[in-house]
N, C-alpha and C. Protein backbone atom coordinates (compact mmCIF):
# COMPACT_ATOMS: atom_id res chain seq x y z
N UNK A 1 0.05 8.78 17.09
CA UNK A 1 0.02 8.26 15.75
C UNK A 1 1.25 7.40 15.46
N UNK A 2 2.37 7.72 15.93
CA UNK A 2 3.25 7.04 15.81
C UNK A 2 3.51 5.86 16.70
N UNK A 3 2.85 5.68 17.24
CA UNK A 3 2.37 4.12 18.27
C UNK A 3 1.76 3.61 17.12
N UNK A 4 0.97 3.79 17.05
CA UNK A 4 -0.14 3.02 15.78
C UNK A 4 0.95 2.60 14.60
N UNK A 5 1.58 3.40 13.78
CA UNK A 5 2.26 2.91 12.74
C UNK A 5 3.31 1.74 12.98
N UNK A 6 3.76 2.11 14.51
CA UNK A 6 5.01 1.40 14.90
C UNK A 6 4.36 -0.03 14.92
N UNK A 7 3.01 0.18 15.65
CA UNK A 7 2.41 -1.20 16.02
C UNK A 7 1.89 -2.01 14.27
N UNK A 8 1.35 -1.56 13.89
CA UNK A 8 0.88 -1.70 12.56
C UNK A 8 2.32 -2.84 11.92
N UNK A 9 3.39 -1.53 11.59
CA UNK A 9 4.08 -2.52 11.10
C UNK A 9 4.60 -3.72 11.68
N UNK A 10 4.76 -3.64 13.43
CA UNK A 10 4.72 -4.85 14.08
C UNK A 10 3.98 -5.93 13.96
N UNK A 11 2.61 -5.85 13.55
CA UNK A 11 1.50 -6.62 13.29
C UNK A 11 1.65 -7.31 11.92
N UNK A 12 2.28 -6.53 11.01
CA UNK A 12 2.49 -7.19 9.88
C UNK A 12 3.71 -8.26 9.59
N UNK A 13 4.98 -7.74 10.18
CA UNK A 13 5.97 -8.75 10.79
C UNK A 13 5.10 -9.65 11.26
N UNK A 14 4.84 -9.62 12.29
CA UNK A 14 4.54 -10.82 13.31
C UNK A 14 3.46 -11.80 12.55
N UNK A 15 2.66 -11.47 11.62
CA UNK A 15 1.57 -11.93 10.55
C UNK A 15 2.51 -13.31 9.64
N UNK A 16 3.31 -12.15 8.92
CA UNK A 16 4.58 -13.20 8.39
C UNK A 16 4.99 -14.13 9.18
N UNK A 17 6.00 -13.65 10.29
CA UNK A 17 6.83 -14.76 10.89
C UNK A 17 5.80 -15.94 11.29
N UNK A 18 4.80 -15.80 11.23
CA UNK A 18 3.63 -17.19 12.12
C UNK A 18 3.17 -17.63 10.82
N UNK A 19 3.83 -17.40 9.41
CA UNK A 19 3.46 -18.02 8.58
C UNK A 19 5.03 -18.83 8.59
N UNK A 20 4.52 -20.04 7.72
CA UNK A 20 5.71 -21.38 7.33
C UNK A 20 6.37 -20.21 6.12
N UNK A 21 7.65 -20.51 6.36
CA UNK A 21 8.84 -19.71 5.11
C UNK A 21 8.29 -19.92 3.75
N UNK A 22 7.76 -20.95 3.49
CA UNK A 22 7.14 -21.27 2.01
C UNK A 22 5.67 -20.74 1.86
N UNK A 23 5.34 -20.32 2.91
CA UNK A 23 3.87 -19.07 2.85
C UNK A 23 3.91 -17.68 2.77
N UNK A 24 5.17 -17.30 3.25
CA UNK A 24 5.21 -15.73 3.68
C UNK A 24 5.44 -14.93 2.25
N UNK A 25 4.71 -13.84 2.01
CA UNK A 25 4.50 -13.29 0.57
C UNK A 25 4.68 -11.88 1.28
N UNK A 26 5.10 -11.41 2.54
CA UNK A 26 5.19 -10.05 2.47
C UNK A 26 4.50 -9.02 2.27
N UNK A 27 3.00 -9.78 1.53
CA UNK A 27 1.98 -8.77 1.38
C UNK A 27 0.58 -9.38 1.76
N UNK A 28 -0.39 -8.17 2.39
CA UNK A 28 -1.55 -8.93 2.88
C UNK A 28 -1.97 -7.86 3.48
N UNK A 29 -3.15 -8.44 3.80
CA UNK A 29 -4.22 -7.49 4.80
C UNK A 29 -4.17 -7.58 6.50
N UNK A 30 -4.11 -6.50 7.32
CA UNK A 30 -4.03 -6.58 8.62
C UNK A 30 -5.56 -6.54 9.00
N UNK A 31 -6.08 -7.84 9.74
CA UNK A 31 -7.29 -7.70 10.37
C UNK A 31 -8.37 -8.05 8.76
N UNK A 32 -7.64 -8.12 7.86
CA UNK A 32 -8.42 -8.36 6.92
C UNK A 32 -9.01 -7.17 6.09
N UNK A 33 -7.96 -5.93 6.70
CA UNK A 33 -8.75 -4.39 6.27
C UNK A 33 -7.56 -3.70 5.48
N UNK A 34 -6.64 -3.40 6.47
CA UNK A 34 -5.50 -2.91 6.72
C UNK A 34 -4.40 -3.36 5.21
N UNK A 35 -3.97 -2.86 4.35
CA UNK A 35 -2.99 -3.38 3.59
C UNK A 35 -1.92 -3.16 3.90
N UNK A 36 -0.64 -4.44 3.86
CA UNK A 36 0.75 -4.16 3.78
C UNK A 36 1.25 -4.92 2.70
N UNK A 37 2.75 -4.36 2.37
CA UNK A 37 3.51 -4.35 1.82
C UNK A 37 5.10 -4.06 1.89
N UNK A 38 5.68 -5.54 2.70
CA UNK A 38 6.89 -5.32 3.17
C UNK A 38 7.82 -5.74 2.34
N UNK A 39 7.57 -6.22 0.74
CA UNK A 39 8.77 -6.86 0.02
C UNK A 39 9.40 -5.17 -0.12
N UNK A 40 11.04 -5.63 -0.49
CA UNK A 40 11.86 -4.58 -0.90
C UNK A 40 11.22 -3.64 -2.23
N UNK A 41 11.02 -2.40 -2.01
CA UNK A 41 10.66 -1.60 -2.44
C UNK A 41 11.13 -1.67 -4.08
N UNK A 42 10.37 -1.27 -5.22
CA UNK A 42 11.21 -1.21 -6.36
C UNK A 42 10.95 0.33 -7.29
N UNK A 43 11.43 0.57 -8.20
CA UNK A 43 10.79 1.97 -8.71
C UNK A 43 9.85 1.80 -10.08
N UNK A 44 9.22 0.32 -10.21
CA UNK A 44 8.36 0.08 -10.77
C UNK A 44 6.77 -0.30 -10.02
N UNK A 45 6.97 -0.56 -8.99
CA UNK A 45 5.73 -0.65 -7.72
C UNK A 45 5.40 0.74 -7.01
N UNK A 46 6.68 1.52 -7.07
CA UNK A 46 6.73 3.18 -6.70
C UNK A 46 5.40 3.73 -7.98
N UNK A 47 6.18 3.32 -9.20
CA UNK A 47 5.78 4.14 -10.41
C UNK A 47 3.82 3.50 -10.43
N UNK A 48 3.65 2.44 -10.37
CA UNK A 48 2.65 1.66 -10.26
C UNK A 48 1.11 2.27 -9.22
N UNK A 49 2.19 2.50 -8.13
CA UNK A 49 1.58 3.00 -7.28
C UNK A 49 0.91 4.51 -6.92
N UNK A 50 1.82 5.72 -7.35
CA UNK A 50 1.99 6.94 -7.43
C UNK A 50 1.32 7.23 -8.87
N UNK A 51 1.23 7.12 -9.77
CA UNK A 51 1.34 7.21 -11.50
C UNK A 51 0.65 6.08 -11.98
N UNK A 52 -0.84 5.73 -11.53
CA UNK A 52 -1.19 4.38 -12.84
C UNK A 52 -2.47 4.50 -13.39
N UNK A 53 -2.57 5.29 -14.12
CA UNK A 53 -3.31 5.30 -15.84
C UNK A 53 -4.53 4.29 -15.33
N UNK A 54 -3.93 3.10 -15.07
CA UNK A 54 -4.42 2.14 -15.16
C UNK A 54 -5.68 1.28 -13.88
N UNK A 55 -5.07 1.64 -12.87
CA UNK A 55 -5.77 1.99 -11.67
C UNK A 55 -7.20 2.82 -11.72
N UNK A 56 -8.45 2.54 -11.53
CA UNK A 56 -9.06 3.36 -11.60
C UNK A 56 -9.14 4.15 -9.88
N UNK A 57 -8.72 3.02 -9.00
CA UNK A 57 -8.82 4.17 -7.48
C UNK A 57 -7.92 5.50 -7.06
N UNK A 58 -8.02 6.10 -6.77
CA UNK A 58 -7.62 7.41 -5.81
C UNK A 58 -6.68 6.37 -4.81
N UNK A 59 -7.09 5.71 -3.74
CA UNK A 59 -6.65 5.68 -2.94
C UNK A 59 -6.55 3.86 -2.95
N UNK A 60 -5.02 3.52 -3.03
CA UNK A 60 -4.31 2.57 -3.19
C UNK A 60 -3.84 1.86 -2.35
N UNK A 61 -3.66 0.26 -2.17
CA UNK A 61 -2.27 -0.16 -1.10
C UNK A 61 -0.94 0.82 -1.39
N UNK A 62 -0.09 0.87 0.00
CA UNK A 62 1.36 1.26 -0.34
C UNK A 62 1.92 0.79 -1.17
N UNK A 63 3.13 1.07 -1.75
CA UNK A 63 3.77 0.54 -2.24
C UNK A 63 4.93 -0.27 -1.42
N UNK A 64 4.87 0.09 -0.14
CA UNK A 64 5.83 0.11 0.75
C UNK A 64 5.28 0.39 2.41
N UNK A 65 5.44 -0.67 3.24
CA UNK A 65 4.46 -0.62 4.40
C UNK A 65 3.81 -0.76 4.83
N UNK A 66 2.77 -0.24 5.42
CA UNK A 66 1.16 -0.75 6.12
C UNK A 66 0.59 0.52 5.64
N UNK A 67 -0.88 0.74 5.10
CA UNK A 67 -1.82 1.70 4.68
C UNK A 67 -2.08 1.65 3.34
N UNK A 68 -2.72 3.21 3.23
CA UNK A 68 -2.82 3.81 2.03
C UNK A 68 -2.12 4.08 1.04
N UNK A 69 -1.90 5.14 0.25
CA UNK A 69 -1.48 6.34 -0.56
C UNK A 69 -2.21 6.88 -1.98
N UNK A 70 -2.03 7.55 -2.40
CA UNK A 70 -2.61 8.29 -2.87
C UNK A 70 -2.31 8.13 -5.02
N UNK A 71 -2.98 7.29 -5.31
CA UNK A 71 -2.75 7.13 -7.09
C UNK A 71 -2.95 8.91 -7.83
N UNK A 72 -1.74 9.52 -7.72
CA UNK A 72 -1.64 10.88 -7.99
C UNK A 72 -2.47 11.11 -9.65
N UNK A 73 -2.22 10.16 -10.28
CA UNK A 73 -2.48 10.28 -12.05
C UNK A 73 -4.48 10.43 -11.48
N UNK A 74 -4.94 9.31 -10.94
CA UNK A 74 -6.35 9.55 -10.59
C UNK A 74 -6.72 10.79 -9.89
N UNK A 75 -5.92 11.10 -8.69
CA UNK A 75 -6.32 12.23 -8.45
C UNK A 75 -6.43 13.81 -9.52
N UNK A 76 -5.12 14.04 -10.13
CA UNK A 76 -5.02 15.10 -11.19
C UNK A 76 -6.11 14.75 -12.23
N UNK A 77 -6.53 13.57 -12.59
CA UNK A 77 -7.44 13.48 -13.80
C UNK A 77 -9.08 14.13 -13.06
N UNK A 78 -9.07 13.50 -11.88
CA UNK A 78 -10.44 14.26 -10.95
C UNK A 78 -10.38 15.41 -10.78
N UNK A 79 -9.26 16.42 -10.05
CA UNK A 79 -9.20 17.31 -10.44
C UNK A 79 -9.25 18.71 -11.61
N UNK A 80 -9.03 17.77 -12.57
CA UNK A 80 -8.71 18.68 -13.69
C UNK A 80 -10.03 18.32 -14.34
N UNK A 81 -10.22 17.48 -14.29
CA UNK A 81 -11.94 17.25 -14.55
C UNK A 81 -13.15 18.59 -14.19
N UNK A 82 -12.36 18.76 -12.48
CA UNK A 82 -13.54 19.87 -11.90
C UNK A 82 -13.24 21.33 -12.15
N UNK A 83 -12.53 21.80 -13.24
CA UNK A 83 -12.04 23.08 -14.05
C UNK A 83 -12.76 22.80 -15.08
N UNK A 84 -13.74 24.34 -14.97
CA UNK A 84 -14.27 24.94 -16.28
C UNK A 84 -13.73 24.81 -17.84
């Protein structure tokens, strides 16, 4: 698994650098599936990401990296939904 992530984020570097400096946005899809997200991290894209009301998915781009994670506010509202 840790081949895969290592490679992943390699793939997303290497995505960038073969873009022109006035193209590279740091964020995008690997393979067209895959989401990343290599700009510098902030604790409003954290909060965005982890915590958003507003989001209706469960399962989000990172905020930070290549993949998933998990919109916690959607999950607890599903959860607490499935209590009597």
């Amino acid at each position: 698994m840790t081949l895969v992530g290592v490679g992943s984020v390699a793939g997303a570097v290497l995505t960038e650098l073969r873009k022109p400096p006035e193209l590279r946005t740091w964020r995008e899809h690997l393979f067209g599936v895959v989401p990343y997200d290599l700009r510098p991290p902030t604790l409003e894209r954290l909060r965005q990401t982890y915590w958003n009301p507003d989001e209706p998915r469960v399962v989000v781009p990172r905020f930070f990296g290549v993949g998933w994670d998990l919109n916690l506010y959607q999950l607890w509202r599903l959860l607490s939904g499935l209590r009597p």
